[in-house]
Protein backbone atom coordinates (compact mmCIF):
# COMPACT_ATOMS: atom_id res chain seq x y z
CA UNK A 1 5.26 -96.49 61.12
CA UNK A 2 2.26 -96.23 63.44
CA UNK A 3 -0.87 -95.68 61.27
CA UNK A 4 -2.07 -92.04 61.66
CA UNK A 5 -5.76 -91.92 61.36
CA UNK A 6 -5.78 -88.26 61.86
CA UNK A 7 -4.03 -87.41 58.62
CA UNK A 8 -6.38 -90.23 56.82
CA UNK A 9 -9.52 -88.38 58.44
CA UNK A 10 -8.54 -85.43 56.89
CA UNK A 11 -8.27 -86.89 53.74
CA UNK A 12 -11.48 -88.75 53.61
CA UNK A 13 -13.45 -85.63 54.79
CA UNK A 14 -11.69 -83.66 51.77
CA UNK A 15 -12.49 -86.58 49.84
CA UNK A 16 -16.06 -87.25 50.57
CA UNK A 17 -17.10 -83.25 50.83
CA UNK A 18 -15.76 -82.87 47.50
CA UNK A 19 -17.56 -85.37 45.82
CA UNK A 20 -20.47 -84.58 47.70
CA UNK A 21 -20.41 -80.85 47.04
CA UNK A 22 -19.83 -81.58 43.68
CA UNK A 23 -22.99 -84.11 42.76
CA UNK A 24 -25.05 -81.35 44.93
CA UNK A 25 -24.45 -78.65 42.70
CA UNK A 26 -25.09 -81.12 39.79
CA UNK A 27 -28.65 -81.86 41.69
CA UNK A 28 -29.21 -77.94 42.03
CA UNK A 29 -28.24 -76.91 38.58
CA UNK A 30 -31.19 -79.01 37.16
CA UNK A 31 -33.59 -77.97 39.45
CA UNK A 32 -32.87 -74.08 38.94
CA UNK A 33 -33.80 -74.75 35.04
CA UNK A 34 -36.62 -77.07 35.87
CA UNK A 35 -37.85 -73.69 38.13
CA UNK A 36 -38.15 -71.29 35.54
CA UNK A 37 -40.43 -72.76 33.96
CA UNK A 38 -41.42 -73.51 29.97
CA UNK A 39 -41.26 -69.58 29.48
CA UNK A 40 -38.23 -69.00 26.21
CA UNK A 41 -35.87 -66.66 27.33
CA UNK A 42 -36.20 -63.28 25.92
CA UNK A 43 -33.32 -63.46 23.24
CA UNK A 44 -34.38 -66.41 22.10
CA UNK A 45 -37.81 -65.40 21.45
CA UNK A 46 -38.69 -66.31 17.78
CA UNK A 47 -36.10 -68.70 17.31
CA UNK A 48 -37.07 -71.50 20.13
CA UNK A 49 -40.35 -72.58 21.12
CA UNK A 50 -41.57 -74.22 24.30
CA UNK A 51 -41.06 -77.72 23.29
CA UNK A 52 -37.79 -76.92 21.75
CA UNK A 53 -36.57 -75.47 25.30
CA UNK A 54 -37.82 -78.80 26.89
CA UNK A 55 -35.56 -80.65 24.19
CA UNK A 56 -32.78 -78.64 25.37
CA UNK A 57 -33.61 -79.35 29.07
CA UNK A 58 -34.03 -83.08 28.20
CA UNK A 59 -31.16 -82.91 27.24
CA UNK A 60 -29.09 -81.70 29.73
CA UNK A 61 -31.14 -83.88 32.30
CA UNK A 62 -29.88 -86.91 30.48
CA UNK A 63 -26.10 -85.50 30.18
CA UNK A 64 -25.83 -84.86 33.35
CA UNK A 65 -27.10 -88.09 35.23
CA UNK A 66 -24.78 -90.04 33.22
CA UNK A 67 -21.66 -88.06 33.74
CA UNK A 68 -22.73 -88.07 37.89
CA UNK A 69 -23.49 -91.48 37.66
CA UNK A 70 -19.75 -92.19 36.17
CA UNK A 71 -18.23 -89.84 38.94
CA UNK A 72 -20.00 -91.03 41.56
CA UNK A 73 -19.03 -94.64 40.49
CA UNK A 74 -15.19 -94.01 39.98
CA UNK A 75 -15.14 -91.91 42.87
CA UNK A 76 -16.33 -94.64 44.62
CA UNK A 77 -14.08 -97.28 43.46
CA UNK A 78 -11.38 -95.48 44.27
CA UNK A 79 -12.34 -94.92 47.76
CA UNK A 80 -13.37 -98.57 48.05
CA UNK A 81 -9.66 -99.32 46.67
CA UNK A 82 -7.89 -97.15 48.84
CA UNK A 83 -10.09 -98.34 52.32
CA UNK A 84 -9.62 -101.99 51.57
CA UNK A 85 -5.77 -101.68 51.69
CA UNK A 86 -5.30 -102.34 48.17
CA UNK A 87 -2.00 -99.90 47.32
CA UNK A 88 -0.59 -101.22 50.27
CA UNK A 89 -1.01 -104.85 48.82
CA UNK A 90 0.10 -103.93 45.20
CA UNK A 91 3.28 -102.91 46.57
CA UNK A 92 3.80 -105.34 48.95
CA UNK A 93 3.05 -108.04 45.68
CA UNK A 94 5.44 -105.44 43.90
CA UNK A 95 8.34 -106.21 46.66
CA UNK A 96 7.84 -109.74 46.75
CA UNK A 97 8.02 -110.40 43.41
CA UNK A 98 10.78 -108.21 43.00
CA UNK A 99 9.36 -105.64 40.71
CA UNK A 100 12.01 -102.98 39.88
CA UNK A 101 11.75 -99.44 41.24
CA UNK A 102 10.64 -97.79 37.72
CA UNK A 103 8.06 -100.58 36.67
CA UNK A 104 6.90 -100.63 40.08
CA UNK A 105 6.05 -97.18 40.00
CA UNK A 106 4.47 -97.02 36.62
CA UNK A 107 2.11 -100.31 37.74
CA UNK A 108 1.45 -98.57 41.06
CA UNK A 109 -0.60 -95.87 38.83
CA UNK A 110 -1.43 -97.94 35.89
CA UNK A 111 -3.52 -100.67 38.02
CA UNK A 112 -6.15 -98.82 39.60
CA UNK A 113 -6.09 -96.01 36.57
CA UNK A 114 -7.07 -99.06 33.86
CA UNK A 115 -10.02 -99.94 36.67
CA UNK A 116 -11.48 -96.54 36.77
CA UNK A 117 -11.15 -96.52 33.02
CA UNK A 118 -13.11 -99.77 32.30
CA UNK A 119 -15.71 -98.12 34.81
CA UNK A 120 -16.13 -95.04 32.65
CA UNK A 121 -16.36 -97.21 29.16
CA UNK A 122 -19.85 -98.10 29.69
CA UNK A 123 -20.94 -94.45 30.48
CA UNK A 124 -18.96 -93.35 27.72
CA UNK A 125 -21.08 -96.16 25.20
CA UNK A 126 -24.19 -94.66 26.83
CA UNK A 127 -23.55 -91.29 26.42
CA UNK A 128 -22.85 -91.95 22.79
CA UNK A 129 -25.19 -94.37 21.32
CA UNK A 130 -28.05 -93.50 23.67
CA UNK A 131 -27.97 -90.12 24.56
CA UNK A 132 -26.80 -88.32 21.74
CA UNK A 133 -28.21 -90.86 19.18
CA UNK A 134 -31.68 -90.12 20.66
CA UNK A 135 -31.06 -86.19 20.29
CA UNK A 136 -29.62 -87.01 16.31
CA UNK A 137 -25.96 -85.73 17.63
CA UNK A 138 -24.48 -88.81 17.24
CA UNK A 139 -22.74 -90.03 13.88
CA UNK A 140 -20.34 -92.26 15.39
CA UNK A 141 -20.10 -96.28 15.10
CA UNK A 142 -18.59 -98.69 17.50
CA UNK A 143 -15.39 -98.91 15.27
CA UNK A 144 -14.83 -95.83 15.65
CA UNK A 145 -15.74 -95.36 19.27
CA UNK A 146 -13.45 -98.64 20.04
CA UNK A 147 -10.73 -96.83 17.66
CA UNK A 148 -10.90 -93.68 19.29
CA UNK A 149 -10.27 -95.61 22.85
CA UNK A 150 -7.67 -97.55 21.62
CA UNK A 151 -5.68 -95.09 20.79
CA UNK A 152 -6.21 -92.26 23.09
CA UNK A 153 -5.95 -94.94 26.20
CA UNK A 154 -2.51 -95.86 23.98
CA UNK A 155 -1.22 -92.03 23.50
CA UNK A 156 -1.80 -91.38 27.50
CA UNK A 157 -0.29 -94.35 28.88
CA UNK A 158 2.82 -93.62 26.55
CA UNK A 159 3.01 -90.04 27.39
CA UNK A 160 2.04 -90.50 31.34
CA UNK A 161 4.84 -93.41 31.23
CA UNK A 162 7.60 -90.82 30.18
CA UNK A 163 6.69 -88.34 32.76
CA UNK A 164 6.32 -90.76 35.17
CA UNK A 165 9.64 -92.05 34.39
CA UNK A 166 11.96 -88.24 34.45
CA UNK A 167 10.18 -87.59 37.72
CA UNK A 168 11.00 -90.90 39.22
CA UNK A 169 14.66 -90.52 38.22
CA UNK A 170 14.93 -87.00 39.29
CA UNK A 171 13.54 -87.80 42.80
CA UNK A 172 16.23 -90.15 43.07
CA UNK A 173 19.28 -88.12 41.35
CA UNK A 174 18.14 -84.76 42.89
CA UNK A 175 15.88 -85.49 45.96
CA UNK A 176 16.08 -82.00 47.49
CA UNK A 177 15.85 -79.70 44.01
CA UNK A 178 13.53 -82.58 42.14
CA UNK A 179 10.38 -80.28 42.43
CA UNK A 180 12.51 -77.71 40.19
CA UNK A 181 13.56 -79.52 37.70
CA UNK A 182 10.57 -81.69 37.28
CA UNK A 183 8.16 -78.48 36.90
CA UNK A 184 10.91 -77.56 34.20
CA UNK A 185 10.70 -80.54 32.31
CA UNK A 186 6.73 -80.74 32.64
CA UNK A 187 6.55 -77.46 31.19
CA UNK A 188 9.09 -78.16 28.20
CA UNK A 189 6.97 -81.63 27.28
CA UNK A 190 4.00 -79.61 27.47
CA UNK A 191 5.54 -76.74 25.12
CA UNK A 192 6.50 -79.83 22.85
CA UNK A 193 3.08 -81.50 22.98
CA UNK A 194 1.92 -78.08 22.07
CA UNK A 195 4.12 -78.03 18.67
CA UNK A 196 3.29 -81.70 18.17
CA UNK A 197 -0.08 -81.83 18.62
CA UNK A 198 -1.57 -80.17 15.26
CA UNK A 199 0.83 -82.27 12.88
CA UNK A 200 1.29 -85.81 15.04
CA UNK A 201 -1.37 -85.88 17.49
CA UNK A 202 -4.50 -84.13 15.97
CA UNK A 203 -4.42 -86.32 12.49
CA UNK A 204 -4.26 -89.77 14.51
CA UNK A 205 -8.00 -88.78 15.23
CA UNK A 206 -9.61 -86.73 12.26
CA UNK A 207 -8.80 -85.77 9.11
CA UNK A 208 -7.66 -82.02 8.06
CA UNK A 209 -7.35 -80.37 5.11
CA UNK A 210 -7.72 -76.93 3.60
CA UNK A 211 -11.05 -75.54 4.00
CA UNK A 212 -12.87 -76.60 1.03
CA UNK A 213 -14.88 -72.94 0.36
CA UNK A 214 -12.92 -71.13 -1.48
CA UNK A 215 -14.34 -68.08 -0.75
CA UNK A 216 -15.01 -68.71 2.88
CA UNK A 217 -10.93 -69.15 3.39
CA UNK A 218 -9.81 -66.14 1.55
CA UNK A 219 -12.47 -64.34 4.05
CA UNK A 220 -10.85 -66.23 6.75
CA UNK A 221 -6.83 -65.51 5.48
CA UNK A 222 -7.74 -62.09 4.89
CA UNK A 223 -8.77 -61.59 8.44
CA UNK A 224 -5.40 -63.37 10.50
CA UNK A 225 -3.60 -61.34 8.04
CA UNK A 226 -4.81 -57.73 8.53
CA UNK A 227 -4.60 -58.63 12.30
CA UNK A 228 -0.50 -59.31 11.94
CA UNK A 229 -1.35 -63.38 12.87
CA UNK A 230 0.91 -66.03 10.83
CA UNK A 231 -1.02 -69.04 10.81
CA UNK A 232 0.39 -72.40 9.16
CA UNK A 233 -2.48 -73.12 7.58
CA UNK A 234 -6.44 -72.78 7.90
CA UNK A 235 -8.45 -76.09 7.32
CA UNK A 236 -11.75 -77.54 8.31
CA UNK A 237 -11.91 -81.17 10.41
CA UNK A 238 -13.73 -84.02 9.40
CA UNK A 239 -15.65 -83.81 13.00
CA UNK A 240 -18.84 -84.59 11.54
CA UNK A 241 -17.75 -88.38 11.05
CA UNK A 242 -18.57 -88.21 15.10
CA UNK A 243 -20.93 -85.81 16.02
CA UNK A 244 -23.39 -83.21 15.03
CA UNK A 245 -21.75 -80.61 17.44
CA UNK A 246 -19.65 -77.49 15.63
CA UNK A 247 -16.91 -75.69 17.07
CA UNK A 248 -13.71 -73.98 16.08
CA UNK A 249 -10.09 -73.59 17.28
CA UNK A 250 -6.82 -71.93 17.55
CA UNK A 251 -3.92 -74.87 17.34
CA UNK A 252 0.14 -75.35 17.84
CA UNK A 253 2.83 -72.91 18.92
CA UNK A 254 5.34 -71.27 16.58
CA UNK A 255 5.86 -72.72 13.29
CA UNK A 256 2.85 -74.98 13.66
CA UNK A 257 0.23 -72.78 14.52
CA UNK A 258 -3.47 -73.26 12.36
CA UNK A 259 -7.03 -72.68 12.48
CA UNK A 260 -9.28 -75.51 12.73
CA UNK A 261 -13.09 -75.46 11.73
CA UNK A 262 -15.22 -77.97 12.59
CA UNK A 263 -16.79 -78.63 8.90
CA UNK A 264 -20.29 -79.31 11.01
CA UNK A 265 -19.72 -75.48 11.82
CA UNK A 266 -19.39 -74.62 8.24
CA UNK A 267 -22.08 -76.81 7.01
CA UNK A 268 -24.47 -74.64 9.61
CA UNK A 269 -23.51 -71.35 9.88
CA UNK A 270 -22.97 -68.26 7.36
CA UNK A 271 -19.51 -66.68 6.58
CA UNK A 272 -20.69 -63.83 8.77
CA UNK A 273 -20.99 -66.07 11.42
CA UNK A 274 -18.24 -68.29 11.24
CA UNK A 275 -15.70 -64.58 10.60
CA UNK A 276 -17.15 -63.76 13.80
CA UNK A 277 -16.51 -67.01 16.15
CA UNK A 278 -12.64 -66.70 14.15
CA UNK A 279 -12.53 -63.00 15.11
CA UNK A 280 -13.45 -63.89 18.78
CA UNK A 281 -10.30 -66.40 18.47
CA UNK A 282 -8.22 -63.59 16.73
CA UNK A 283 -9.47 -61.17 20.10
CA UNK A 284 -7.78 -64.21 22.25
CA UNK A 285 -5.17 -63.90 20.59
CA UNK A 286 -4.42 -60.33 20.17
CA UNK A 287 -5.22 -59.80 24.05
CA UNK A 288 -2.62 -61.85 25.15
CA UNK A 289 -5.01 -64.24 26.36
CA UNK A 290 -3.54 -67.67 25.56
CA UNK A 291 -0.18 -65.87 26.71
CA UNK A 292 -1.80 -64.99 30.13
CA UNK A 293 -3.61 -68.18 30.85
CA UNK A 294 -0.11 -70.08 30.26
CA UNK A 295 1.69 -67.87 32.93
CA UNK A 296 -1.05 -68.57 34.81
CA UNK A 297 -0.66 -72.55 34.78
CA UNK A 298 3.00 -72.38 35.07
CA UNK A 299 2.91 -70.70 38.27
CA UNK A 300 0.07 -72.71 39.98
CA UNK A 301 2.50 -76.20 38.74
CA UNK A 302 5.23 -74.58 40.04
CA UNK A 303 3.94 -74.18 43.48
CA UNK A 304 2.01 -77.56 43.23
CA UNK A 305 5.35 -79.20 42.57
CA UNK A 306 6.77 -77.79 45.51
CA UNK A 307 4.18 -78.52 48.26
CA UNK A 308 4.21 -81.86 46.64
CA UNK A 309 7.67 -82.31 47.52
CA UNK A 310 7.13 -80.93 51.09
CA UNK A 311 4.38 -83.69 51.50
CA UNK A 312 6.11 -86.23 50.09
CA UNK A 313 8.77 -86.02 52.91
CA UNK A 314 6.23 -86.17 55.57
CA UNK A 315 6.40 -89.63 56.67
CA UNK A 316 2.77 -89.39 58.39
CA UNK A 317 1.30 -89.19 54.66
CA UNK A 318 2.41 -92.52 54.29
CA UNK A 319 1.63 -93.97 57.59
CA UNK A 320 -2.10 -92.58 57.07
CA UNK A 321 -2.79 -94.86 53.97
CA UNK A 322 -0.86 -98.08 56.08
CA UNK A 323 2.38 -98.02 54.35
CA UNK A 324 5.66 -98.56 56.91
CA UNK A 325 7.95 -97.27 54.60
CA UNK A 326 7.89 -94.15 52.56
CA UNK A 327 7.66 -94.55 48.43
CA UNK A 328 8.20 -91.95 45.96
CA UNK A 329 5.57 -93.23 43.26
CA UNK A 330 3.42 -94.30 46.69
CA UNK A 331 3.63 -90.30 47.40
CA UNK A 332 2.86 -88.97 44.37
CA UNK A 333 -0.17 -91.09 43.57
CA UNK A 334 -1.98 -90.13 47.07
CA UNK A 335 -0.87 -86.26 46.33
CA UNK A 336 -2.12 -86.36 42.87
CA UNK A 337 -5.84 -87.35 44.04
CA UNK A 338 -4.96 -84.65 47.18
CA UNK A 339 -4.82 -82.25 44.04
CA UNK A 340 -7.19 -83.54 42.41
CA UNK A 341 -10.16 -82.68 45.09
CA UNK A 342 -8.78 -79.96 46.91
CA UNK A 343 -8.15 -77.73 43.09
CA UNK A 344 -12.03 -78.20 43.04
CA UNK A 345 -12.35 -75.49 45.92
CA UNK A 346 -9.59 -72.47 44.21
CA UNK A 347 -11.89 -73.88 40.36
CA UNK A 348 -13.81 -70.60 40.62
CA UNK A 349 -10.63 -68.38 40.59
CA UNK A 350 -9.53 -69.76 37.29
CA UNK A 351 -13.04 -69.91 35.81
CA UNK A 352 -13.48 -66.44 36.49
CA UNK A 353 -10.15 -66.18 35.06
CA UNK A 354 -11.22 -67.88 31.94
CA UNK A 355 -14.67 -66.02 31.39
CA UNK A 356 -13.05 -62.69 31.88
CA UNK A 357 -10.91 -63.31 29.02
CA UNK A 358 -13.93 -64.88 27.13
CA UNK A 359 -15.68 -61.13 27.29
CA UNK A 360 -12.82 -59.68 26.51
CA UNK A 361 -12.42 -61.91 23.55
CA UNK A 362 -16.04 -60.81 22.08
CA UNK A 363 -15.81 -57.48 22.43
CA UNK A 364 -12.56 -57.24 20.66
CA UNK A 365 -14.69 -59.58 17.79
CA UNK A 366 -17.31 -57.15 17.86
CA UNK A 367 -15.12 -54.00 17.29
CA UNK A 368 -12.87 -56.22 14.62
CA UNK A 369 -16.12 -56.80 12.25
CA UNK A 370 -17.63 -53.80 13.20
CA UNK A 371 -21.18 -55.24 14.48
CA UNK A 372 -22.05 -57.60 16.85
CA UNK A 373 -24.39 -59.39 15.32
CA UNK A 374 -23.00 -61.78 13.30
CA UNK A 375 -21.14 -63.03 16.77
CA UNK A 376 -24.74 -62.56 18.68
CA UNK A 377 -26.60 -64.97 15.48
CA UNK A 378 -23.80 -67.36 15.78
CA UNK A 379 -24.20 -67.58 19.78
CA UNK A 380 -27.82 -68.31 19.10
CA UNK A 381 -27.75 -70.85 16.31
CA UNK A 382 -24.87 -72.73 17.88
CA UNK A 383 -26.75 -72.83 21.41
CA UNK A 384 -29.68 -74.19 19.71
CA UNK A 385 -28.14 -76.29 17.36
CA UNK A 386 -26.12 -77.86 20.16
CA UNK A 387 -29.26 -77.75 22.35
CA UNK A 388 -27.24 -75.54 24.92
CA UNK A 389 -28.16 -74.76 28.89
CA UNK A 390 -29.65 -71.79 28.47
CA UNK A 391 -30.42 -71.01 32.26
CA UNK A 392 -27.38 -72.37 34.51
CA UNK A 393 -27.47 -71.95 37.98
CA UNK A 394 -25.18 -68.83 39.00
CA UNK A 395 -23.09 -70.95 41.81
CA UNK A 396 -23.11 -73.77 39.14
CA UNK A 397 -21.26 -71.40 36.73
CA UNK A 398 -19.13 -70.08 39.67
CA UNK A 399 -17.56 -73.50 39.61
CA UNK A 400 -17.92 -74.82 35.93
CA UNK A 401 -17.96 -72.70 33.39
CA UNK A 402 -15.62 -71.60 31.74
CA UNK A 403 -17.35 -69.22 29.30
CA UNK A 404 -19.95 -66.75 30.23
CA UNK A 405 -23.42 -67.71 30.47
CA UNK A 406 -24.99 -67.52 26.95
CA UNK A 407 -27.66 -65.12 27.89
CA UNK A 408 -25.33 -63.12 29.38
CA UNK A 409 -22.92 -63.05 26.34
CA UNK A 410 -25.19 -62.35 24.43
CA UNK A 411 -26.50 -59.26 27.08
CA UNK A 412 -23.03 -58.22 26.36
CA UNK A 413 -22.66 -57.96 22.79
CA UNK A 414 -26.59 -56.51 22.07
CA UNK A 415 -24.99 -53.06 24.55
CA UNK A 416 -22.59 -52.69 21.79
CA UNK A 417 -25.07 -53.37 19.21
CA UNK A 418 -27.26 -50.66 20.81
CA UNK A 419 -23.79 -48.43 21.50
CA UNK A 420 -23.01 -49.13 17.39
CA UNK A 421 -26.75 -48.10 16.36
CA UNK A 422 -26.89 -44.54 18.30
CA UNK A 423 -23.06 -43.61 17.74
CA UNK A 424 -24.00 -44.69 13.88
CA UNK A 425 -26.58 -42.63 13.79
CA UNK A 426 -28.09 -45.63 12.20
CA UNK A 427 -31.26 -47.61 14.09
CA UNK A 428 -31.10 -50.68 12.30
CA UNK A 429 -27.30 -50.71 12.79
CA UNK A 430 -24.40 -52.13 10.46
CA UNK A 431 -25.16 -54.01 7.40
CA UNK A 432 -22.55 -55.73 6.85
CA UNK A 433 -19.79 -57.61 9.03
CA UNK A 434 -17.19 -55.16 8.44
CA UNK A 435 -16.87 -55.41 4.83
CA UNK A 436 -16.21 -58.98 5.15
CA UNK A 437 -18.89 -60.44 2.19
């Protein structure tokens, strides 16, 4: 096959305006913080000061040149990779040394992905025992950091090997109707991983065990309960072993669902607070949220699977990177880094997606414990504790976040706190977080 550098242009200008686009906004979001000056935004008056804003924005500075430094520099290598030929001389090595079809395939992925992973291990030590250690997040050692690379870099070889594997084999058993069955077994793995990953995945990492507050977890049963939600079990995660940072979860499918708290989150926070962030999960999941989000990602797979199929039979995709004859595991590695930069440009849809759901999630929290303000304290405490963006660039959010704004979140909730007081007849509001202490 002739080499078609119009297909290739196409690619690198995808390619390129991606990245670009994506370490400009980067650039921008700093800036707009660095613009507004040292002035505390107003619901954080009283609880920040000037110098602890500049912390925060320190902060953030520092976070973000490191993880554009590692983007830009795998972004890079794999651009350097693909322009000096080297696919096309892996599997031409792969051919002459007679490398069967499956192997071939899995090395074909597993080559340049254990490059850009040795690239990102010296960001990842930086970010760690520089960045957070100077900003007293960090209570990780190098054991543990080594450990935790070990054995996630294990796990996702393992698990990308198997997939890698049934999709090989069904492109060669069904190579019109592979897409179809390949999306189905994708999505029955994941569904799997999903009812693994509390009670085989989770505890290669951390430690769980039943939340050691007594009271605190009959507050916490007592709420899933009244709300008709059958959770395994509700325990607290030795996170603190690696990090400062709190947080709190939903986890499993069926049989194997549990809450998971972060036992930095209930070193820091007050049962008020922590019934709130667990309400906000409960609103999740009473809105159908997780439900939605699912349907969501099966249907965008399902169509990705099947324009990958119709690429991977045009033989100018090939021709475009220098290859003469067509591969299947040659195909999908090009159309997987096609996804991966072109699902940066349809990212707003889903994050809007995603924050909608995240409003709806703490308004249902507010009206479950009555007030807002144990959720609105909790916003506050963990955005300071975690030394939070408080001012992100609107576009920046358009693309990135997931969650609301906190300022505007917490906009949000203080209407209903206002709505509560006059409909209360009360000024000073609720007292207590729905009866909860």
């Amino acid at each position: 096959m002739q080499f078609n550098y119009c297909v290739f242009g196409v690619f690198l200008a995808v390619y390129v305006l991606q990245t670009c686009l994506d370490l400009w906004m980067e650039k921008m979001n700093l800036r707009y913080a660095s613009q507004l000056g040292d002035k505390v935004p107003r619901p954080f008056e009283g609880l920040i000061n000037e110098k602890q804003l500049a912390e925060m924005r320190s902060y953030n500075v520092d976070k973000t040149r490191v993880r554009v430094s590692q983007q830009l520099a795998s972004d890079l290598v794999l651009l350097t990779l693909i322009l000096s030929g080297f696919p096309v001389f892996l599997e031409g090595m792969f051919m002459k040394w007679g490398v069967p079809f499956y192997p071939a395939g899995l090395l074909f992925f597993v080559v340049p992905g254990l490059v850009l992973y040795a690239i990102g291990l010296p960001f990842s030590y930086y970010q760690t025992f520089v960045i957070e250690e100077r900003f007293g997040f960090n209570r990780s050692t190098v054991r543990i950091w080594v450990l935790d690379h070990l054995k996630s870099g294990l796990l996702g070889v393992v698990l990308f090997a198997i997939l890698l594997f049934l999709i090989l084999w069904l492109i060669r058993i069904f190579p019109a109707e592979w897409w179809l069955w390949g999306f189905a077994i994708v999505s029955c793995v994941q569904s799997l991983l999903g009812i693994l990953y509390p009670v085989i995945i989770a505890p290669i990492f951390n430690k769980f065990e039943p939340v050691q507050d007594e009271l605190l977890a009959k507050k916490l049963t007592r709420l899933v309960e009244e709300n008709g939600i059958k959770v395994k079990r509700i325990l607290q995660m030795n996170a603190g072993i690696r990090s400062r940072h709190s947080n709190a979860y939903f986890t499993g499918l069926g049989r194997t669902k549990q809450i998971v708290l972060f036992d930095t989150l209930i070193e820091s926070h007050s049962h008020d607070e922590i019934l709130s962030i667990l309400a906000h999960e409960v609103g999740h999941f009473k809105r159908k949220h997780i439900t939605k989000q699912l349907l969501l990602f099966e249907v965008t797979m399902l169509v990705a699977f099947y324009l990958t199929a119709l690429l991977m039979s045009w033989h100018s995709l090939y021709s475009a990177f220098g290859f003469t004859q067509p591969q299947a595991y040659v195909g999908l590695f090009f159309i997987g880094i096609i996804w991966q930069k072109a699902s940066f440009f349809v990212q707003p849809f889903f994050m809007a997606v995603s924050r909608r759901f995240e409003r709806e999630a703490d308004l249902y929290a507010s009206r479950l414990v009555e007030t807002p303000r144990p959720l609105i304290a909790a916003l506050k405490r963990m955005a300071k504790e975690n030394l939070s963006n408080l001012t992100p660039h609107p576009l920046y959010v358009l693309f990135n976040y997931s969650h609301p704004p906190l300022i505007e979140r917490i906009a949000l909730l203080e209407d209903v706190e206002l709505e509560c007081d006059l409909s209360s007849g009360r000024p000073d509001g609720y007292t207590n977080a729905g009866g909860l202490n």
